[in-house]
C-alpha atoms as a PDB file:
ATOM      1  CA  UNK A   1     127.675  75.820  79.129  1.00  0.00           C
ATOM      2  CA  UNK A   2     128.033  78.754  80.995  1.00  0.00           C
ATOM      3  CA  UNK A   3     125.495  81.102  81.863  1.00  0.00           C
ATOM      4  CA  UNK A   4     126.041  84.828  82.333  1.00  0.00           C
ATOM      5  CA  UNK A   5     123.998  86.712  85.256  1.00  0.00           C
ATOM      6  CA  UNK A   6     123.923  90.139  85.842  1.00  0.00           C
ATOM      7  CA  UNK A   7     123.144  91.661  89.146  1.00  0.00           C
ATOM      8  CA  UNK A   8     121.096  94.910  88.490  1.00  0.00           C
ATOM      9  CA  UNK A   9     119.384  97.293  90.447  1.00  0.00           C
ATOM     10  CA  UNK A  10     119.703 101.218  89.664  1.00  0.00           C
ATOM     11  CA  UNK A  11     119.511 101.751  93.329  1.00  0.00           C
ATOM     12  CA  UNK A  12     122.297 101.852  95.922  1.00  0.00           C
ATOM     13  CA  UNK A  13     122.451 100.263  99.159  1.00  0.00           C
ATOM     14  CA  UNK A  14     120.460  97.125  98.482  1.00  0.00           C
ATOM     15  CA  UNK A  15     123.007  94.326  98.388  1.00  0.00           C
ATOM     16  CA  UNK A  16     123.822  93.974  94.489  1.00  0.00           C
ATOM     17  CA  UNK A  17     127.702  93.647  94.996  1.00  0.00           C
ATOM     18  CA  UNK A  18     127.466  91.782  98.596  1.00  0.00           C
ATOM     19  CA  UNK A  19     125.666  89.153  96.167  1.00  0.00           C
ATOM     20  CA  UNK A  20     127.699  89.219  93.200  1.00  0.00           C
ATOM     21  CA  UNK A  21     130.730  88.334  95.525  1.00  0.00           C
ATOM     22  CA  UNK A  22     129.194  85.699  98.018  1.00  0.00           C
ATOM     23  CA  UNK A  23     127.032  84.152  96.014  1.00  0.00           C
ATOM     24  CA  UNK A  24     129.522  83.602  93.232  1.00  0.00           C
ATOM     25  CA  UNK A  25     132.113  82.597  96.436  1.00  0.00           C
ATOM     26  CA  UNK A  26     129.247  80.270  97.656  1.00  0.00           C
ATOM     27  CA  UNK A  27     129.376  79.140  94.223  1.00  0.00           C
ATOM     28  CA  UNK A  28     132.482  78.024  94.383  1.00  0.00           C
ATOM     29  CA  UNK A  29     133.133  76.989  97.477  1.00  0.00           C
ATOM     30  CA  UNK A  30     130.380  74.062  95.795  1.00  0.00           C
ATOM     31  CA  UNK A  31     132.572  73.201  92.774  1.00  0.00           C
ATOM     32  CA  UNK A  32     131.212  75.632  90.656  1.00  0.00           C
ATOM     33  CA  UNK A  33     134.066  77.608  88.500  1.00  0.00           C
ATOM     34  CA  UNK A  34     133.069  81.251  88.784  1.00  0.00           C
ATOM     35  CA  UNK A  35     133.654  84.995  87.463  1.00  0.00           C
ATOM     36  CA  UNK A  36     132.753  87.982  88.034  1.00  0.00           C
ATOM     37  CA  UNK A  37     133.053  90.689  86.026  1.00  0.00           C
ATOM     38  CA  UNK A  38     133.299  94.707  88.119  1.00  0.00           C
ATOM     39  CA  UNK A  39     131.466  96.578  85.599  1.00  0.00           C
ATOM     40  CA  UNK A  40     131.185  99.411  87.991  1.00  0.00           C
ATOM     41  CA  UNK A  41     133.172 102.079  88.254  1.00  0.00           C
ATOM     42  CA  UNK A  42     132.999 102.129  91.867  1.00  0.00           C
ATOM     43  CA  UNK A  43     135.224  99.185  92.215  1.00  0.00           C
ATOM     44  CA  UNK A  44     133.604  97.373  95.024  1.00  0.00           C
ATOM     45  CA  UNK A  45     133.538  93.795  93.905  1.00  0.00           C
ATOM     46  CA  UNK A  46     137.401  94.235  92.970  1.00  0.00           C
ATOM     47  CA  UNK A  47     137.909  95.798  96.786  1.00  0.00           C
ATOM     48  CA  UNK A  48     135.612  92.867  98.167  1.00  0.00           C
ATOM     49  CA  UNK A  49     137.586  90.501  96.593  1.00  0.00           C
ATOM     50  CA  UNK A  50     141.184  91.264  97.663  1.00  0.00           C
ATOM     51  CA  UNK A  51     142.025  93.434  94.767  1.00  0.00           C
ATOM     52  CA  UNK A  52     144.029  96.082  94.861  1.00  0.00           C
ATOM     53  CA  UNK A  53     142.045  98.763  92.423  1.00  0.00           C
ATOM     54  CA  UNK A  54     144.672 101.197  92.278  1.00  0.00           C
ATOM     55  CA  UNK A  55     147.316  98.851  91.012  1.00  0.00           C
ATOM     56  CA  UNK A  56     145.695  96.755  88.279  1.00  0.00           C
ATOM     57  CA  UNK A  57     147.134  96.932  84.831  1.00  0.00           C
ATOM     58  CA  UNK A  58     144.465  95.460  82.895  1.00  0.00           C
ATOM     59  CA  UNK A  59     140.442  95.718  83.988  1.00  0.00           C
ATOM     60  CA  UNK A  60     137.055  95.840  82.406  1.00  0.00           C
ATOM     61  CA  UNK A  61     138.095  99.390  80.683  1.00  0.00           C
ATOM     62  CA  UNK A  62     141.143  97.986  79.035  1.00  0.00           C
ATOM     63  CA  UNK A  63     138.892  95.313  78.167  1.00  0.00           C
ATOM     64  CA  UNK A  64     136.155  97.421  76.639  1.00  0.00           C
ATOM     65  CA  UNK A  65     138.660 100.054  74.765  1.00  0.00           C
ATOM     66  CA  UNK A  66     140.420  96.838  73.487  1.00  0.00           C
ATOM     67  CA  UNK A  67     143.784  97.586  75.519  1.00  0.00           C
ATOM     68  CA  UNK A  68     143.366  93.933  76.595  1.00  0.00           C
ATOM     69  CA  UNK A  69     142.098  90.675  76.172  1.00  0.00           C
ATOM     70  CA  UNK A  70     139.691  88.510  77.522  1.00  0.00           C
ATOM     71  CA  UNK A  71     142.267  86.183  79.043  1.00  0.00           C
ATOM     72  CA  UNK A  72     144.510  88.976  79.972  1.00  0.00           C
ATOM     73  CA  UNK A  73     141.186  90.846  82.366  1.00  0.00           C
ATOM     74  CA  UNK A  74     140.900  87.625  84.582  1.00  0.00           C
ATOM     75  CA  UNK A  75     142.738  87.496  87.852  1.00  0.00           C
ATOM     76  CA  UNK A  76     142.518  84.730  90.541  1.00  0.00           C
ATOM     77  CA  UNK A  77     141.341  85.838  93.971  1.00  0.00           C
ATOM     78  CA  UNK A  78     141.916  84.118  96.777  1.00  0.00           C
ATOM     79  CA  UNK A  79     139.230  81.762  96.911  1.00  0.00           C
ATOM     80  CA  UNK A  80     139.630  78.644  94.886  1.00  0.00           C
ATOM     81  CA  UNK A  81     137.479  78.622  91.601  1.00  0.00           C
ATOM     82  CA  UNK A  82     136.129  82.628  92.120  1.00  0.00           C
ATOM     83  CA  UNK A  83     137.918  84.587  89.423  1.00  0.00           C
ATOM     84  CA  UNK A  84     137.289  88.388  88.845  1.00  0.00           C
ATOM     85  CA  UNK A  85     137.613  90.966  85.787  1.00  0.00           C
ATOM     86  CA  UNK A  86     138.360  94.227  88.259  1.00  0.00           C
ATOM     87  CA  UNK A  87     137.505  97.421  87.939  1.00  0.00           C
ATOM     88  CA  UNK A  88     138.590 100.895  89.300  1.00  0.00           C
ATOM     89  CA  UNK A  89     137.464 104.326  88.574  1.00  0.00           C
ATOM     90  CA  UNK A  90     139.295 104.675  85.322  1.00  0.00           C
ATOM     91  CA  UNK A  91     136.004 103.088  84.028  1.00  0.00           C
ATOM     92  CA  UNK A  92     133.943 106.248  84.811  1.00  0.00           C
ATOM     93  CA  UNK A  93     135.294 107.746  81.502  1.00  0.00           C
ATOM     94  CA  UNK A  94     134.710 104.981  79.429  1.00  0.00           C
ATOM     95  CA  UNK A  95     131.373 105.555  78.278  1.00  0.00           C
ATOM     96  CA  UNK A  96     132.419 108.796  76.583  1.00  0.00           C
ATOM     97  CA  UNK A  97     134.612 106.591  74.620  1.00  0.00           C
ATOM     98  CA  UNK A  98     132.056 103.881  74.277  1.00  0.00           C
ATOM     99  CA  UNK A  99     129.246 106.500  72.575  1.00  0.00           C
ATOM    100  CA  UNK A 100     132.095 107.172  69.854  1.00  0.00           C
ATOM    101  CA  UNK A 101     131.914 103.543  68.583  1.00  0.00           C
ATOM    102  CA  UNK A 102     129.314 102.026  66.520  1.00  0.00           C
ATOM    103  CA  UNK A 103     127.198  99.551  68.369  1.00  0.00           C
ATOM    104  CA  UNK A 104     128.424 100.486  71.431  1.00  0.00           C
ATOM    105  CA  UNK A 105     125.898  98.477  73.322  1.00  0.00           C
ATOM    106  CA  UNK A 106     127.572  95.162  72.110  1.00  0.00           C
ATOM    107  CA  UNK A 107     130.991  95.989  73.244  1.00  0.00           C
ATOM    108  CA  UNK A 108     131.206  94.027  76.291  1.00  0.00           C
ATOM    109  CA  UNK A 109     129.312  91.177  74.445  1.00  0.00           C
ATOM    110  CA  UNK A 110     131.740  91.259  71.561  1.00  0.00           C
ATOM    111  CA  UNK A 111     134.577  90.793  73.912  1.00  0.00           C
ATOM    112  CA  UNK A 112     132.987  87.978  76.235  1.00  0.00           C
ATOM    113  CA  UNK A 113     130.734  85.928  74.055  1.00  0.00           C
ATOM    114  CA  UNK A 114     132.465  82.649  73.007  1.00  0.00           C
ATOM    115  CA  UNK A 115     134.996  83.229  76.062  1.00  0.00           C
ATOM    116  CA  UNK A 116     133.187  82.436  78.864  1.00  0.00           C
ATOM    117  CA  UNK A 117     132.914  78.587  78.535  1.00  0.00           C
ATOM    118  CA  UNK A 118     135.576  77.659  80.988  1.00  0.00           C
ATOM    119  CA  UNK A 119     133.042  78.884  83.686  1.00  0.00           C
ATOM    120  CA  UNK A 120     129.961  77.432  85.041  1.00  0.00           C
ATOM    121  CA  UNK A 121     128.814  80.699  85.760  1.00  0.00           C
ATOM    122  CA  UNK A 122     129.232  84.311  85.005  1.00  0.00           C
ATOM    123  CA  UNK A 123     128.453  87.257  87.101  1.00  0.00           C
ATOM    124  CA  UNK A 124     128.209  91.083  86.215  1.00  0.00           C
ATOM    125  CA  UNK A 125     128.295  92.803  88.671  1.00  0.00           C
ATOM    126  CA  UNK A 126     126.581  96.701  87.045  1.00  0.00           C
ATOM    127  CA  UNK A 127     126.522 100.095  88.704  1.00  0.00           C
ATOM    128  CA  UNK A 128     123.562 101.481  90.415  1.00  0.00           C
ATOM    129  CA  UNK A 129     122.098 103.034  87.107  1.00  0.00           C
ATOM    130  CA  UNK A 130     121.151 102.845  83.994  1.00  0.00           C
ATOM    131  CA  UNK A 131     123.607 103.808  82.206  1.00  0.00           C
ATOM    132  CA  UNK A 132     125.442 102.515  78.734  1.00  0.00           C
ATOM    133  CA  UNK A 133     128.287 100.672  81.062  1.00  0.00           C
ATOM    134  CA  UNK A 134     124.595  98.501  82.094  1.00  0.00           C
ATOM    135  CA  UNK A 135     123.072  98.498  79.055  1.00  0.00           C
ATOM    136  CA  UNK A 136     126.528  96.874  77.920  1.00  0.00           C
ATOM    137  CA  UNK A 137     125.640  94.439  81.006  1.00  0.00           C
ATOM    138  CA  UNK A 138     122.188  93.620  80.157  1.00  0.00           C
ATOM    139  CA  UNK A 139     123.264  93.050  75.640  1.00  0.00           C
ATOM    140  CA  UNK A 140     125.867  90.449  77.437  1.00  0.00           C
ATOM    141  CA  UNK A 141     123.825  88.785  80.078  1.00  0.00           C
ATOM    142  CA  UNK A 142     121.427  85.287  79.910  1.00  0.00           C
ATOM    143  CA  UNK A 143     119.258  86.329  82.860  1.00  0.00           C
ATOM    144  CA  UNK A 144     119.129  88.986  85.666  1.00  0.00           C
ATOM    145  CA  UNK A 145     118.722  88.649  89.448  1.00  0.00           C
ATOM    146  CA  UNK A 146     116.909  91.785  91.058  1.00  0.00           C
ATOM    147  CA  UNK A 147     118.198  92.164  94.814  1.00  0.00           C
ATOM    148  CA  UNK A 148     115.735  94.367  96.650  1.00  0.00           C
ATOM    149  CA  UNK A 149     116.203  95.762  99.898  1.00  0.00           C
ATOM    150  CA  UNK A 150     113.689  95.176 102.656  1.00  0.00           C
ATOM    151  CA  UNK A 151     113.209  98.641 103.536  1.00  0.00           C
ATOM    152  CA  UNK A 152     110.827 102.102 102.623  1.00  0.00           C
ATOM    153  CA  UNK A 153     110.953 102.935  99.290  1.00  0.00           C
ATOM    154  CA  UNK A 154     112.357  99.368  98.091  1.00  0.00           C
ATOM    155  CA  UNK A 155     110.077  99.353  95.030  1.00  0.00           C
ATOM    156  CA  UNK A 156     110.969 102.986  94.096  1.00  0.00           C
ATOM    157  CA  UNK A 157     112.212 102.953  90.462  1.00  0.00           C
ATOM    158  CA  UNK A 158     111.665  99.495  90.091  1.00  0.00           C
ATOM    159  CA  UNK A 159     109.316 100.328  86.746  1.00  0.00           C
ATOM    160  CA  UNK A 160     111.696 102.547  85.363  1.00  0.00           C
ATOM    161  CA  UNK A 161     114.109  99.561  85.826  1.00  0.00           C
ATOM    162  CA  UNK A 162     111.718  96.976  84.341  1.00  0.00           C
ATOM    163  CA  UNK A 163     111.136  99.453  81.433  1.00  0.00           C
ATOM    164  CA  UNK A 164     114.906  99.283  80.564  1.00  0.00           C
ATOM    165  CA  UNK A 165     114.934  95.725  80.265  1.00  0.00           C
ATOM    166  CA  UNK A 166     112.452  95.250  78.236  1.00  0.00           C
ATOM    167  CA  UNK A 167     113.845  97.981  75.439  1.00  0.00           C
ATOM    168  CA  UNK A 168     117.006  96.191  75.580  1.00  0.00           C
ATOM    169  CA  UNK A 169     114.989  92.833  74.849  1.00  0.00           C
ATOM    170  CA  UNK A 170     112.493  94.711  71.964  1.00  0.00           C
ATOM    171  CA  UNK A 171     115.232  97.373  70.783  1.00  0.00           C
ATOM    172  CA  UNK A 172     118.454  95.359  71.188  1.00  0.00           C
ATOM    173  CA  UNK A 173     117.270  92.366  70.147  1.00  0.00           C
ATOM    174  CA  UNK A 174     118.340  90.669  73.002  1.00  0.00           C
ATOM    175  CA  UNK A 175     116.408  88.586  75.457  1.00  0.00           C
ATOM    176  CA  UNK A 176     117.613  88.743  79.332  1.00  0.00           C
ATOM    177  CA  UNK A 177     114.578  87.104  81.320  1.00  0.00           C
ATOM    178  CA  UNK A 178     114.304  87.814  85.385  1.00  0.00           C
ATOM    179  CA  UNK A 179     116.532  84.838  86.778  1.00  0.00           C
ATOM    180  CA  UNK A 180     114.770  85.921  90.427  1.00  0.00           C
ATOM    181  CA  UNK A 181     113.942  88.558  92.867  1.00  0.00           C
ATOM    182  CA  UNK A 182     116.208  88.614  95.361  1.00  0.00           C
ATOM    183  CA  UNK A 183     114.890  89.772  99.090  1.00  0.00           C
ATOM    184  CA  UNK A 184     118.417  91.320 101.206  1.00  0.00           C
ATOM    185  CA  UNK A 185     118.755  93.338 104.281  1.00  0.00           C
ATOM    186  CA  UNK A 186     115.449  91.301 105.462  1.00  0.00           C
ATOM    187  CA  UNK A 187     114.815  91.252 109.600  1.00  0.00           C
ATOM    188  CA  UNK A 188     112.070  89.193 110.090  1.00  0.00           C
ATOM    189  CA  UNK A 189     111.294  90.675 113.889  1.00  0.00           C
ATOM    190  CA  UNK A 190     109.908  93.938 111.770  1.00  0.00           C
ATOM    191  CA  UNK A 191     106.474  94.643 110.179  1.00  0.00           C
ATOM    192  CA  UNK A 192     108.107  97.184 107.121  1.00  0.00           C
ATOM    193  CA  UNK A 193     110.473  94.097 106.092  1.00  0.00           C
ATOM    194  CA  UNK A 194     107.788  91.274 106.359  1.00  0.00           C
ATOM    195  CA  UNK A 195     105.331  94.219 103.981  1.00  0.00           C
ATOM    196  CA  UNK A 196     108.166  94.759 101.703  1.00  0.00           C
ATOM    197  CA  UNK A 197     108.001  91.473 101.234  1.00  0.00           C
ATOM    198  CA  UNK A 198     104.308  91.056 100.650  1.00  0.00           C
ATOM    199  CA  UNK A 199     105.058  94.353  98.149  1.00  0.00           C
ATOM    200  CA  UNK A 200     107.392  92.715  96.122  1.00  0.00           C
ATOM    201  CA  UNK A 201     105.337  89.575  95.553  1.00  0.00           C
ATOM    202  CA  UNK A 202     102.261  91.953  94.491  1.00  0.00           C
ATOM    203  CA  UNK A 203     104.341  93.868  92.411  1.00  0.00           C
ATOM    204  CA  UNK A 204     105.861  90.866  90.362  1.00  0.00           C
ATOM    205  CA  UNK A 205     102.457  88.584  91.291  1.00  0.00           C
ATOM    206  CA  UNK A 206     102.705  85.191  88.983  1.00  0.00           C
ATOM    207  CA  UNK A 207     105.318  86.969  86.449  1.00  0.00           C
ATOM    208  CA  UNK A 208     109.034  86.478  88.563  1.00  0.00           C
ATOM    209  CA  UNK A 209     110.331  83.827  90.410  1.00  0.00           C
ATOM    210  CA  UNK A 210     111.165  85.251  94.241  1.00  0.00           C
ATOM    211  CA  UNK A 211     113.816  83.491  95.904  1.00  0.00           C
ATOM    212  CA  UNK A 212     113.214  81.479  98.951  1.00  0.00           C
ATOM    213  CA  UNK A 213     115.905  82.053 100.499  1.00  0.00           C
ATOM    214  CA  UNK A 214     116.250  85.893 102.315  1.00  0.00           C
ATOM    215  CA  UNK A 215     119.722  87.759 102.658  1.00  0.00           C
ATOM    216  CA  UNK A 216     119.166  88.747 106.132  1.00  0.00           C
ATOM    217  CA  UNK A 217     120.677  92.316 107.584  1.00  0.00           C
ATOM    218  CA  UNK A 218     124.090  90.901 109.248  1.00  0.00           C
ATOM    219  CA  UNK A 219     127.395  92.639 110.453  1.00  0.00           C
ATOM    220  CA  UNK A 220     129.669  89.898 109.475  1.00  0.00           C
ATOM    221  CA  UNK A 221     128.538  90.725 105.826  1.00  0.00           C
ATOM    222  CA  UNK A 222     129.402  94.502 105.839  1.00  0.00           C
ATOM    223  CA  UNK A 223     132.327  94.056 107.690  1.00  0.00           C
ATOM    224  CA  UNK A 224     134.238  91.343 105.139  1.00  0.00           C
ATOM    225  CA  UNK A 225     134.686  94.126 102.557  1.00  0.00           C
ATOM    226  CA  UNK A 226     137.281  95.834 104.293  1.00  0.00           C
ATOM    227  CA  UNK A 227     139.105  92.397 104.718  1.00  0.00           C
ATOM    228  CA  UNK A 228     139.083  92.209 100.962  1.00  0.00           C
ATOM    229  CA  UNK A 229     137.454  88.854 101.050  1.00  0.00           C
ATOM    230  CA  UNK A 230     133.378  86.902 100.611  1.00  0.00           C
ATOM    231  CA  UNK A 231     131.774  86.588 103.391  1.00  0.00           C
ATOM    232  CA  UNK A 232     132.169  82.640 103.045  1.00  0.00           C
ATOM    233  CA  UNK A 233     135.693  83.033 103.936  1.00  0.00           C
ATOM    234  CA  UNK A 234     135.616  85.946 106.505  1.00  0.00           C
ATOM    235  CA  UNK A 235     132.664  84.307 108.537  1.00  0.00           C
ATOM    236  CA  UNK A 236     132.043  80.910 107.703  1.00  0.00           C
ATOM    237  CA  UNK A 237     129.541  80.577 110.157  1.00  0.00           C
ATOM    238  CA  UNK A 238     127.998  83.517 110.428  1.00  0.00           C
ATOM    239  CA  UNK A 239     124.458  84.062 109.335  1.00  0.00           C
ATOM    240  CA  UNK A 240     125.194  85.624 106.190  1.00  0.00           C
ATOM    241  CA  UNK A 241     127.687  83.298 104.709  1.00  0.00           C
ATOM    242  CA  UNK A 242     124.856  80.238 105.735  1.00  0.00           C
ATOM    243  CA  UNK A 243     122.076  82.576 103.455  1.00  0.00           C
ATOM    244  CA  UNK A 244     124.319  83.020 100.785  1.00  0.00           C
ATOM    245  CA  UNK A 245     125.317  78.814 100.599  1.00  0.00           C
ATOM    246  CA  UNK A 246     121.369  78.073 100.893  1.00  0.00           C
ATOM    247  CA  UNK A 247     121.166  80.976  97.791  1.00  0.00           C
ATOM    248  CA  UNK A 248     123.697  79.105  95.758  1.00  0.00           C
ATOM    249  CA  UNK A 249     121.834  75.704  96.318  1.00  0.00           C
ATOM    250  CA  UNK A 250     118.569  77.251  95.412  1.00  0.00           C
ATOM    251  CA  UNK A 251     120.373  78.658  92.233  1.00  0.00           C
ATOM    252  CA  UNK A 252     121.988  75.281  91.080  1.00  0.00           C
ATOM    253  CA  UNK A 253     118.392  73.699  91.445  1.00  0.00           C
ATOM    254  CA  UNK A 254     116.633  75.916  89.778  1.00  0.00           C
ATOM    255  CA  UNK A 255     119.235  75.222  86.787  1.00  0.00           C
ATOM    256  CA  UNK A 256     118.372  72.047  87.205  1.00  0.00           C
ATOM    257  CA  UNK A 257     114.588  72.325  86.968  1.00  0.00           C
ATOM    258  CA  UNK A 258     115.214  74.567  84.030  1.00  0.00           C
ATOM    259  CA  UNK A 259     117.398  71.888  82.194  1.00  0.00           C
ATOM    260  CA  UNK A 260     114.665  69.357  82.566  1.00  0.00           C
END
């Protein structure tokens, strides 16, 4: 069984699509077959991962207005067993034509639910707000991993953010628990990153599970991007790609804890 993850965080700059791309890559550098889906309009993961956004024929909006299928969205990458669903700014104007249809909140559900058992795990990667294209996320997802940024103002929103999931769980009718709190950007020589840290453990005190492992600030990691590639294939070594493997690890145990 597969299980569907979305990485979701209304605010920009705190590592949601660096983790959506290396983690799934560390993912599957460990066996694991893994997709991501580019829900955002923005197009970053797609970029990150080698693809062309200005050339693909079919995407998550062809995939959402029914212009394609399921089978037809995936594209290999260039890592072995990381797949991806790109996106590109064409996306932007989907959710005018998303509000037109009835149950518009189940579309990407509809077109992913049954289809994603070829994967071990499924990543969405939403944009930075909460908007129908995340709502769409959060109807389709099992769980939700929360990267937060170890800087001022990390927390800021963070209620608003919490408030949307649980509507979607009471109003939607569809449960999508916390999977983690994720800790990036973190530089453990400062005092605001180690109090972030303390924040973010009051803030979700006894009710989250915060992973061990920290994404720490690292150049290697905002450089890859422009190579079109993860991390775990630009920089083996660097500090970054050895996070995100020790991430992945954490992950698959913490599946396995939950299977027990």
């Amino acid at each position: 069984m597969s299980e569907i993850i979305t990485i979701l965080n209304q605010k920009g700059g705190c590592g949601k699509t660096t983790t959506a791309v290396n983690l799934g890559a560390a993912l599957a550098q460990l066996g694991r077959k893994v997709l991501v889906i580019d829900i955002d309009p923005q197009g970053n993961a797609t970029t990150s991962l080698g693809i062309n956004k200005s050339e693909i024929e079919t995407s998550t909006y062809a995939l959402l207005l029914g212009k394609c299928s399921f089978d037809e969205a995936i594209m290999e990458t260039s890592t072995p067993n990381l797949y991806v669903i790109p996106s590109n700014i064409s996306l932007s104007g989907a959710e005018m034509e998303l509000t037109k249809e009835i149950g518009y909140h189940y579309i990407l559900n509809e077109k992913i639910e049954d289809k994603c058992n070829m994967f071990d795990y499924v990543f969405i990667d939403a944009p930075p707000s909460l908007s129908i294209l995340t709502l769409n996320a959060l109807v389709a997802t099992d769980s939700v991993i929360i990267p937060i940024q170890s800087e001022f103002y990390a927390l800021e929103g963070m209620a608003d953010l919490l408030k949307t999931i649980n509507l979607v769980e009471s109003r939607l009718n569809n449960p999508c628990p916390i999977k983690g709190i994720l800790i990036t950007l973190y530089d453990p020589r400062t005092r605001l990153a180690r109090d972030v840290v303390d924040n973010v453990k009051t803030f979700f005190k006894d009710t989250e599970y915060i992973f061990k492992e920290k994404i720490p600030r690292n150049v290697k990691l905002a450089e890859a991007p422009s190579h079109g590639q993860p991390c775990i294939t630009y920089d083996p070594e660097c500090n970054g790609t050895k996070s995100y493997m020790k991430l992945a690890e954490e992950l698959i145990k913490l599946e396995g804890e939950s299977n027990e």
